[in-house]
PDB file of N, CA and C in Angstrom:
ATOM      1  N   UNK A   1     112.110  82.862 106.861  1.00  0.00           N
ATOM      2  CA  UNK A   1     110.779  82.598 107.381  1.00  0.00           C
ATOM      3  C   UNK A   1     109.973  83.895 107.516  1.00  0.00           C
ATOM      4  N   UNK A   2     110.793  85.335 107.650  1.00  0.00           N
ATOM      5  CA  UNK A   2     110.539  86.094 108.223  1.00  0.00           C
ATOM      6  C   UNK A   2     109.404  86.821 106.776  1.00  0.00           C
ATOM      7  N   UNK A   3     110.609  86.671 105.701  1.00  0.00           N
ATOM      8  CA  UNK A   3     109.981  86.944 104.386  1.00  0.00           C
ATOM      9  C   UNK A   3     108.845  86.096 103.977  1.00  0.00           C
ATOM     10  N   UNK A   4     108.526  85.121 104.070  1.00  0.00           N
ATOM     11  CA  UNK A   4     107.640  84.480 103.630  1.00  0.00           C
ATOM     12  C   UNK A   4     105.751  84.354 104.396  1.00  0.00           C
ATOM     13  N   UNK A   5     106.159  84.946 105.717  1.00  0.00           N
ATOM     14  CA  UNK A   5     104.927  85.444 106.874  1.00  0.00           C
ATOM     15  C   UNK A   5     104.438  86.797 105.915  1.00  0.00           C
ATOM     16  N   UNK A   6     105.735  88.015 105.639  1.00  0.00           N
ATOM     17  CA  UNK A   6     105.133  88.894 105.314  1.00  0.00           C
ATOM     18  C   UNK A   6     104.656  89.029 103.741  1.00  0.00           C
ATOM     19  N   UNK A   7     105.178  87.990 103.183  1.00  0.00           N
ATOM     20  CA  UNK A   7     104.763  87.852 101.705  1.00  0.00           C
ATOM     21  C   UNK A   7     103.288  87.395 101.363  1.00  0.00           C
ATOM     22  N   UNK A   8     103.101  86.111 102.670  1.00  0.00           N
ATOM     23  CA  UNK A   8     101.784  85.569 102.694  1.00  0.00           C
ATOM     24  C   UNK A   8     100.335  86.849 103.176  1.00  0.00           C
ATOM     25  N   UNK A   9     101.082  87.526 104.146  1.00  0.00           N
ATOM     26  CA  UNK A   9     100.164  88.783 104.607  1.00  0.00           C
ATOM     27  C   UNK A   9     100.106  89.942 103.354  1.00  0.00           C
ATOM     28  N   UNK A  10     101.194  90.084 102.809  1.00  0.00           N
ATOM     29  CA  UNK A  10     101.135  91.105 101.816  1.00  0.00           C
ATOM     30  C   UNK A  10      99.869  90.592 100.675  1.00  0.00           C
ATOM     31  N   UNK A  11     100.009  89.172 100.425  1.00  0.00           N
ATOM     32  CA  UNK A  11      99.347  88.651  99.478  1.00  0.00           C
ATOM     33  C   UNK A  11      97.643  88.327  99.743  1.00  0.00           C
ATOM     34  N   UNK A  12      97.298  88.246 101.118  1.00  0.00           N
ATOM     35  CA  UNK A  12      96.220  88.470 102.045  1.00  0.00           C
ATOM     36  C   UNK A  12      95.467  90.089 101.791  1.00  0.00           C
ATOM     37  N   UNK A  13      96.553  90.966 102.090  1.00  0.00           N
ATOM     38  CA  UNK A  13      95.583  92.253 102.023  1.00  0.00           C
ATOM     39  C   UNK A  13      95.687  92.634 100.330  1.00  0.00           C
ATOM     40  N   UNK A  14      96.004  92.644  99.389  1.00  0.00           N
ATOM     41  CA  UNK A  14      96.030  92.824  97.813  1.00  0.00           C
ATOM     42  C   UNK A  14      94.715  91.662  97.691  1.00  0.00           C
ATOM     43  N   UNK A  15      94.425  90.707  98.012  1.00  0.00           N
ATOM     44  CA  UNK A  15      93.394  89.861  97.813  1.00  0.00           C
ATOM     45  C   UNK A  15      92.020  90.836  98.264  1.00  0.00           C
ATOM     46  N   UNK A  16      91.912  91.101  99.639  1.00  0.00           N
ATOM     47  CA  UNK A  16      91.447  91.493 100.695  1.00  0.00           C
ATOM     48  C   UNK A  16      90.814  93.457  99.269  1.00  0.00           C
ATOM     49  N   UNK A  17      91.830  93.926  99.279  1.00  0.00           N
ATOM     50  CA  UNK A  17      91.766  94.831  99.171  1.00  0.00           C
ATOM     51  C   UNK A  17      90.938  95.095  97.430  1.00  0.00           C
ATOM     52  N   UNK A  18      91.497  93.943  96.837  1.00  0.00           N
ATOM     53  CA  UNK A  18      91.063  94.205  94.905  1.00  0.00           C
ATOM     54  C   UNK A  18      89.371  93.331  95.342  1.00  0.00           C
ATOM     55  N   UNK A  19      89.240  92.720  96.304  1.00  0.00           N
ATOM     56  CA  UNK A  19      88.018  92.455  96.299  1.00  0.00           C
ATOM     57  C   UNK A  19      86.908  93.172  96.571  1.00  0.00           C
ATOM     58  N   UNK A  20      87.209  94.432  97.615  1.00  0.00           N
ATOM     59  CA  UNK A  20      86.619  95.413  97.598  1.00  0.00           C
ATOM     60  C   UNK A  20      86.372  96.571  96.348  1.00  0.00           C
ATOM     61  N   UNK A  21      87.220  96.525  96.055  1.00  0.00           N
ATOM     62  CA  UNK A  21      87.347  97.044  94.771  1.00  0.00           C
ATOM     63  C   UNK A  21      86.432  96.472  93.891  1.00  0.00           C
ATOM     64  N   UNK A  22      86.418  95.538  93.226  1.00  0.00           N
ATOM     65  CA  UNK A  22      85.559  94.658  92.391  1.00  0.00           C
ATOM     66  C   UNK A  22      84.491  95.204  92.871  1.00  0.00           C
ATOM     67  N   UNK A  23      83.863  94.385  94.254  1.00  0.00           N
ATOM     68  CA  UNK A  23      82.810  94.735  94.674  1.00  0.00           C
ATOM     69  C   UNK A  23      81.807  96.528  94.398  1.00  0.00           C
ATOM     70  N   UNK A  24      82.665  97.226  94.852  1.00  0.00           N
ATOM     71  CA  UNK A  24      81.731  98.569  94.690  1.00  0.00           C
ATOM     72  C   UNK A  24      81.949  98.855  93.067  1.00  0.00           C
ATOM     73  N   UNK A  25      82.752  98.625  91.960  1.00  0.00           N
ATOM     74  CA  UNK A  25      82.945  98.478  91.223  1.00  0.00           C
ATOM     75  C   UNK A  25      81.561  98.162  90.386  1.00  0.00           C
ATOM     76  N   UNK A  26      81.242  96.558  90.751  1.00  0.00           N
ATOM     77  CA  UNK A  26      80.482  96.167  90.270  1.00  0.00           C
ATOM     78  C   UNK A  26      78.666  96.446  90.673  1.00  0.00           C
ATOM     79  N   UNK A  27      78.883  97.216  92.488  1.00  0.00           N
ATOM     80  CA  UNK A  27      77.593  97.644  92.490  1.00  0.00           C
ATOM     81  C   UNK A  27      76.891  99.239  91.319  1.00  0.00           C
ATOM     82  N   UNK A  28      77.987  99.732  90.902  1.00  0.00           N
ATOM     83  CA  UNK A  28      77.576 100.797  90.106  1.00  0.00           C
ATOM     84  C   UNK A  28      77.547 100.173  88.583  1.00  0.00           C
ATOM     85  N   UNK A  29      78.171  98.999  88.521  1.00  0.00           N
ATOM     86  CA  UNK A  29      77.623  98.383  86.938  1.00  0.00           C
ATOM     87  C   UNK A  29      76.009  97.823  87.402  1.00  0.00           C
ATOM     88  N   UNK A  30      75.936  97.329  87.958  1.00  0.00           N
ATOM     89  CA  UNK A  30      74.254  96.871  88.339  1.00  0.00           C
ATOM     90  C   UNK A  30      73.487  98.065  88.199  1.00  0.00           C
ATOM     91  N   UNK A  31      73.907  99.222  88.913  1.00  0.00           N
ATOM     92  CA  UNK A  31      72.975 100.528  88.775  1.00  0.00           C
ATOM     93  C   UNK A  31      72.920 100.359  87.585  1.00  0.00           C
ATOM     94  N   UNK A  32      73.989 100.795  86.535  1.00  0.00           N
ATOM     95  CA  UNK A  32      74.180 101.711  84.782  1.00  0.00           C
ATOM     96  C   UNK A  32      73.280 100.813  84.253  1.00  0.00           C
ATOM     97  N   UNK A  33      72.961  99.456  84.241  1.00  0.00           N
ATOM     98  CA  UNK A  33      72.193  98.872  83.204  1.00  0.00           C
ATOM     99  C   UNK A  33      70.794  98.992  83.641  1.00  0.00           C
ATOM    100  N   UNK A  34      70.507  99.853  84.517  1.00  0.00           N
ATOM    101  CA  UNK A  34      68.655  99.825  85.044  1.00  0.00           C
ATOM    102  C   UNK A  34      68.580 101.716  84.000  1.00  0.00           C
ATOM    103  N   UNK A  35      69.625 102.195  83.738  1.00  0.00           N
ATOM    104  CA  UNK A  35      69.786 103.619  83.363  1.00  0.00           C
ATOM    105  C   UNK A  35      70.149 103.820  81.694  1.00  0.00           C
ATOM    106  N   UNK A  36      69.799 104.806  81.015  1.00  0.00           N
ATOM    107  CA  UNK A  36      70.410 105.458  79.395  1.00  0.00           C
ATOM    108  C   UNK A  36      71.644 105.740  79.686  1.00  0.00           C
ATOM    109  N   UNK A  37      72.371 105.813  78.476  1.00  0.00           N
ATOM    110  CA  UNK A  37      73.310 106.199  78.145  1.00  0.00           C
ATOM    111  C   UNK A  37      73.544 107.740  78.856  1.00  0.00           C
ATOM    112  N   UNK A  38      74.471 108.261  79.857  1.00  0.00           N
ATOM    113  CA  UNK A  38      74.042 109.907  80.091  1.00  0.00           C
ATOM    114  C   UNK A  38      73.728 110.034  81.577  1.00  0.00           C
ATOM    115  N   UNK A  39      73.097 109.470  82.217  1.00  0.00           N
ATOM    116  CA  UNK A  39      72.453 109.567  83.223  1.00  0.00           C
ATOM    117  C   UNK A  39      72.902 109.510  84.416  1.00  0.00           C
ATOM    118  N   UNK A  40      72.753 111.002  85.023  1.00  0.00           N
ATOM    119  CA  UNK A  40      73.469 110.860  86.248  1.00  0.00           C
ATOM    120  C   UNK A  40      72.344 110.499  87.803  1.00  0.00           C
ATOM    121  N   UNK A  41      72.945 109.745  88.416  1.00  0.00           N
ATOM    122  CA  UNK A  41      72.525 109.298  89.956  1.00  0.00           C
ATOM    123  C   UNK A  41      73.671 109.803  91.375  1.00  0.00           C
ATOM    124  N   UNK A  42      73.137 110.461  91.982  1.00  0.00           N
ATOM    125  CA  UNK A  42      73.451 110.937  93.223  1.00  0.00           C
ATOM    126  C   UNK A  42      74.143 109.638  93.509  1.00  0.00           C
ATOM    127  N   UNK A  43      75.678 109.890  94.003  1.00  0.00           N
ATOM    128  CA  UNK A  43      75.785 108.598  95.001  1.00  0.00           C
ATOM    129  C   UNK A  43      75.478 108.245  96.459  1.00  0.00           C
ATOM    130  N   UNK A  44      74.788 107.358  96.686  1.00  0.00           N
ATOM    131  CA  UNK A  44      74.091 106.901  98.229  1.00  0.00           C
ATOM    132  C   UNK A  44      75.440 107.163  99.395  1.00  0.00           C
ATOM    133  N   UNK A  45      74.812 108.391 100.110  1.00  0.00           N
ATOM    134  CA  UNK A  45      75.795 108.439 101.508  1.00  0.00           C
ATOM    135  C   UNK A  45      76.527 109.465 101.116  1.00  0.00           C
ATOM    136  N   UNK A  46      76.378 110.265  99.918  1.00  0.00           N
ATOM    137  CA  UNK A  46      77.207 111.133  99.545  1.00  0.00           C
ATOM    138  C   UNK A  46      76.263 112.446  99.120  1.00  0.00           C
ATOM    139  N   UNK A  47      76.684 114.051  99.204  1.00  0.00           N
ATOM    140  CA  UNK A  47      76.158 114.801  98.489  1.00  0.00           C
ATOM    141  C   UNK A  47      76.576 115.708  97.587  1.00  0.00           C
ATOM    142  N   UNK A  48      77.897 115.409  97.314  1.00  0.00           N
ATOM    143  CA  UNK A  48      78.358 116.159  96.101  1.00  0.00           C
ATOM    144  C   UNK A  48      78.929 115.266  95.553  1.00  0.00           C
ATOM    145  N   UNK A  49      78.454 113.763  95.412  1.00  0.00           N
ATOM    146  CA  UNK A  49      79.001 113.067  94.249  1.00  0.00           C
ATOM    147  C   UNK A  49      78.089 112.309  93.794  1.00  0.00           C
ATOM    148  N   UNK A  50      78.601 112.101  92.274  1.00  0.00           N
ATOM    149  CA  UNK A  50      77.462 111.291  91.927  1.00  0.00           C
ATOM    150  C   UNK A  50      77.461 110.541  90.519  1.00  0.00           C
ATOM    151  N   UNK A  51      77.035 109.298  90.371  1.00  0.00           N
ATOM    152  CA  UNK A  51      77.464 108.267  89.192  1.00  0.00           C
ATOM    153  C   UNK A  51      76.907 108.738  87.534  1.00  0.00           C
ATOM    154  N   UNK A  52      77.560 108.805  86.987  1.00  0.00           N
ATOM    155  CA  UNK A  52      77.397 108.968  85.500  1.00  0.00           C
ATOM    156  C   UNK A  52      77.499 107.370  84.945  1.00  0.00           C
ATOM    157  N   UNK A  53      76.119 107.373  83.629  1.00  0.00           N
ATOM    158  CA  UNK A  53      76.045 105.840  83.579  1.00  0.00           C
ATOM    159  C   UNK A  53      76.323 105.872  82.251  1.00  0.00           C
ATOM    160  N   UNK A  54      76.912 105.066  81.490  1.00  0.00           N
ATOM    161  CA  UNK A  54      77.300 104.875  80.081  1.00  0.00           C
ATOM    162  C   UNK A  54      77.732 103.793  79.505  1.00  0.00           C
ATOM    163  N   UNK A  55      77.011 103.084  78.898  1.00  0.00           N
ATOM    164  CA  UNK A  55      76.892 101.497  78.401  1.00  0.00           C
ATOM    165  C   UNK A  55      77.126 100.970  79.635  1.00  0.00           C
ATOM    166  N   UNK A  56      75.855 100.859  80.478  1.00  0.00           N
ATOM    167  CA  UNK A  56      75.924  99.533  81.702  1.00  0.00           C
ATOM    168  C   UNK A  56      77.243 100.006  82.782  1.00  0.00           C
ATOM    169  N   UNK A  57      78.581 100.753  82.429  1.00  0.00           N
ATOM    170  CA  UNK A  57      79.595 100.758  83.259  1.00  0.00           C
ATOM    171  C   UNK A  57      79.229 102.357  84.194  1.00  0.00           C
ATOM    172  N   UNK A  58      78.912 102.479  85.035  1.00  0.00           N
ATOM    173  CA  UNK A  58      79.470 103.764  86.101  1.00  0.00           C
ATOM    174  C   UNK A  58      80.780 104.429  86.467  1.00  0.00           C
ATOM    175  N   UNK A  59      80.822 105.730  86.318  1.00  0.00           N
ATOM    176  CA  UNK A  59      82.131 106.279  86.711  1.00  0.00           C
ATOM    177  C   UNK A  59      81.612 107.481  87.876  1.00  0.00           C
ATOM    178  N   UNK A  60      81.901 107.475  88.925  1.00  0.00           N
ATOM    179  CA  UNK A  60      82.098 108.509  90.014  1.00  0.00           C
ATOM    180  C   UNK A  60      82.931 109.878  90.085  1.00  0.00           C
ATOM    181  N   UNK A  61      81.838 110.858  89.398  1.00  0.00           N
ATOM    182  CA  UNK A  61      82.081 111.601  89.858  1.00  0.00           C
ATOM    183  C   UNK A  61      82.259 112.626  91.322  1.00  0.00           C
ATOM    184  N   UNK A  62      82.886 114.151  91.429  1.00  0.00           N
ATOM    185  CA  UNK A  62      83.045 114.913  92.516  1.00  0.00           C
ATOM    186  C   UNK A  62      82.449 116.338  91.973  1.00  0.00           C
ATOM    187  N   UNK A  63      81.814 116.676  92.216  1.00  0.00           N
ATOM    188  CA  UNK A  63      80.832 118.212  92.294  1.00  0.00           C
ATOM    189  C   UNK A  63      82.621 118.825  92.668  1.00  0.00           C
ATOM    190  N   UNK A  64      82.453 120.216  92.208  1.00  0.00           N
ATOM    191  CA  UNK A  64      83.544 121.361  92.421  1.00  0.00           C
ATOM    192  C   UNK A  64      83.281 121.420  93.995  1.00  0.00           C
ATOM    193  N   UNK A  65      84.428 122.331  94.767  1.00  0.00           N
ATOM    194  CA  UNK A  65      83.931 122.471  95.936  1.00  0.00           C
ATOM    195  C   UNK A  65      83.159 123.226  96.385  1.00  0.00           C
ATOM    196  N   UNK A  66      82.615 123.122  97.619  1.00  0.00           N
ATOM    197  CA  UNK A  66      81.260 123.801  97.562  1.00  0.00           C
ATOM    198  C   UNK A  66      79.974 123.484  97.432  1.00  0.00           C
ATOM    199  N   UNK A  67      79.565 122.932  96.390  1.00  0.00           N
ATOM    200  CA  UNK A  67      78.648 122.576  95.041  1.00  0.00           C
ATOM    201  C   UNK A  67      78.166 121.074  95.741  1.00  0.00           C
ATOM    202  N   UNK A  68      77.151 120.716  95.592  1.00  0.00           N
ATOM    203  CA  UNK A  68      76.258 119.694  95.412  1.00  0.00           C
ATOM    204  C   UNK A  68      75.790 119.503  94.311  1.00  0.00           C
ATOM    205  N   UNK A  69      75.310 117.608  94.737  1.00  0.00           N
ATOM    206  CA  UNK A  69      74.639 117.265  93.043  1.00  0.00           C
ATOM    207  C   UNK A  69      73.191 117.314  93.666  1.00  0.00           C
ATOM    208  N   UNK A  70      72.658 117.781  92.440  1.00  0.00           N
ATOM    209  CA  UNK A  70      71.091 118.205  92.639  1.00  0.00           C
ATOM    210  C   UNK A  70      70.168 117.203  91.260  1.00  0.00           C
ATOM    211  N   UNK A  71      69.658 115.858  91.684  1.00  0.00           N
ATOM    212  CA  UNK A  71      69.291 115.044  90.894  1.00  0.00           C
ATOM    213  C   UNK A  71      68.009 115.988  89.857  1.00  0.00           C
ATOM    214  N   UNK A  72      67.571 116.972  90.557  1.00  0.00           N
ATOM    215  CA  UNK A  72      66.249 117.527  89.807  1.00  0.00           C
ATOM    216  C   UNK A  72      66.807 117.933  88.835  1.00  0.00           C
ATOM    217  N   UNK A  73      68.003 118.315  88.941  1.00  0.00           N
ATOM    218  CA  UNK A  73      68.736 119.651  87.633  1.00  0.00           C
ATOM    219  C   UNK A  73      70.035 118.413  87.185  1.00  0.00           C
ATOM    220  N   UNK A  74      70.244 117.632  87.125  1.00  0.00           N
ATOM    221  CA  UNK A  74      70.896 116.913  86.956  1.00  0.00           C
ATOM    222  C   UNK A  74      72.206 117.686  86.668  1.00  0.00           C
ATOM    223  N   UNK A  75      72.325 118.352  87.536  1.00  0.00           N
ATOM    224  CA  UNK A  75      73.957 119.400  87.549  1.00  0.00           C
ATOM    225  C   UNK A  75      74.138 119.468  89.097  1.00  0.00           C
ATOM    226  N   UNK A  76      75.458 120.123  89.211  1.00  0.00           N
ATOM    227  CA  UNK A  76      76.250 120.291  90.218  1.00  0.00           C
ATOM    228  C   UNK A  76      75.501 121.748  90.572  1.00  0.00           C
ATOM    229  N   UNK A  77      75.163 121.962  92.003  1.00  0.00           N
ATOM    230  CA  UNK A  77      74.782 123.456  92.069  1.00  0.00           C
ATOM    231  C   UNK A  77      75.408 124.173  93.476  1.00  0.00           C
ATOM    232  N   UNK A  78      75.419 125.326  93.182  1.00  0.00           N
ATOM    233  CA  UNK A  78      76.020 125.828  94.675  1.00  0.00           C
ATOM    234  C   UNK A  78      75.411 125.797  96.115  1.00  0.00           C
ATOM    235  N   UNK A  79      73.817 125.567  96.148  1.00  0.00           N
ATOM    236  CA  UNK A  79      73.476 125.865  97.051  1.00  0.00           C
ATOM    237  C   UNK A  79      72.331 124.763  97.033  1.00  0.00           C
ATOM    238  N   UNK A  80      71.622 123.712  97.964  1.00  0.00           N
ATOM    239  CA  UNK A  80      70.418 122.690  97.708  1.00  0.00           C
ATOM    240  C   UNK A  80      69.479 123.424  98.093  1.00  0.00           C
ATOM    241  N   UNK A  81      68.485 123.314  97.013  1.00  0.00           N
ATOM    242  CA  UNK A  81      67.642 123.919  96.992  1.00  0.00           C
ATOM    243  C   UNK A  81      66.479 123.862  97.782  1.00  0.00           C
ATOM    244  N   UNK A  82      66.325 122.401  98.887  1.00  0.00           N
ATOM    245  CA  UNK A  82      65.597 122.582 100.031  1.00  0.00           C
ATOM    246  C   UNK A  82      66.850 122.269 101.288  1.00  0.00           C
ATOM    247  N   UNK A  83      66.734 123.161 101.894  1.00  0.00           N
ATOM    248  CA  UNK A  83      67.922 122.941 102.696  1.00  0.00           C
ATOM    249  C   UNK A  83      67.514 122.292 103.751  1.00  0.00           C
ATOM    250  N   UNK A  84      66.437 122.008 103.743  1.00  0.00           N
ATOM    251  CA  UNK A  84      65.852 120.785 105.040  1.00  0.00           C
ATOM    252  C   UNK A  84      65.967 119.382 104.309  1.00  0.00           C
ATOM    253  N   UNK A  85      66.379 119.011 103.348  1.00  0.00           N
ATOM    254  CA  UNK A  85      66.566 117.563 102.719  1.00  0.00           C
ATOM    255  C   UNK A  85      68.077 116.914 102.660  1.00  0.00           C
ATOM    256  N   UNK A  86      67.732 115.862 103.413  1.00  0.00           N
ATOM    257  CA  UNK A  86      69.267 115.265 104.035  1.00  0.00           C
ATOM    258  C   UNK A  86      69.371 114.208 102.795  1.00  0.00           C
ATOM    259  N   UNK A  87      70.684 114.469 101.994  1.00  0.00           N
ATOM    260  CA  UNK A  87      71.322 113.848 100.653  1.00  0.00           C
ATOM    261  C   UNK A  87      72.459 112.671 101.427  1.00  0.00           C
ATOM    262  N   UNK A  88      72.579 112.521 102.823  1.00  0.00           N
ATOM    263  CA  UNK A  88      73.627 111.871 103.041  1.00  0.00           C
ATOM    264  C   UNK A  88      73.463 110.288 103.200  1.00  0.00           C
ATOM    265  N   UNK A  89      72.391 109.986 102.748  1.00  0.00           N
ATOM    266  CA  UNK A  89      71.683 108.082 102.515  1.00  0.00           C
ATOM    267  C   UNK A  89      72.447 107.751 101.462  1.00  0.00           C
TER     268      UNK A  89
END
């Protein structure tokens, strides 16, 4: 009985868990198809990472450490260039 509580819970959070997955998954495919082939977007809530778009699918990148993504220069840079502008939305 004991196995079968924790099999049902095991099978609860793998549900629980690939659905989240899917989910943010699929909010960066919604971004890539509004975007070209190439195109990088800051990710929301983050400031040294940021989505690369390529046929409709998104992949998440990480800036080196240190380094921020700077959407003007569409590169990773060491230092933001207005340091009064909050990237963390």
């Amino acid at each position: 009985m004991l196995n079968l509580k924790l099999g049902v819970l095991l099978g609860c959070l793998l549900l629980v868990a690939s659905s989240a997955l899917s989910a943010s998954v699929g909010d960066y495919e919604e971004l890539c198809r509004l975007f070209k082939n190439g195109t990088k977007v800051r990710k929301p809530g983050t400031c040294d990472q940021y989505i690369q778009c390529y046929d409709g699918d998104g992949t998440v990148l990480t800036c080196p450490s240190n380094q921020f993504f700077n959407p003007s220069k569409d590169a990773c840079v060491s230092t933001m260039d207005n340091t009064n502008k909050y990237c963390g939305n």
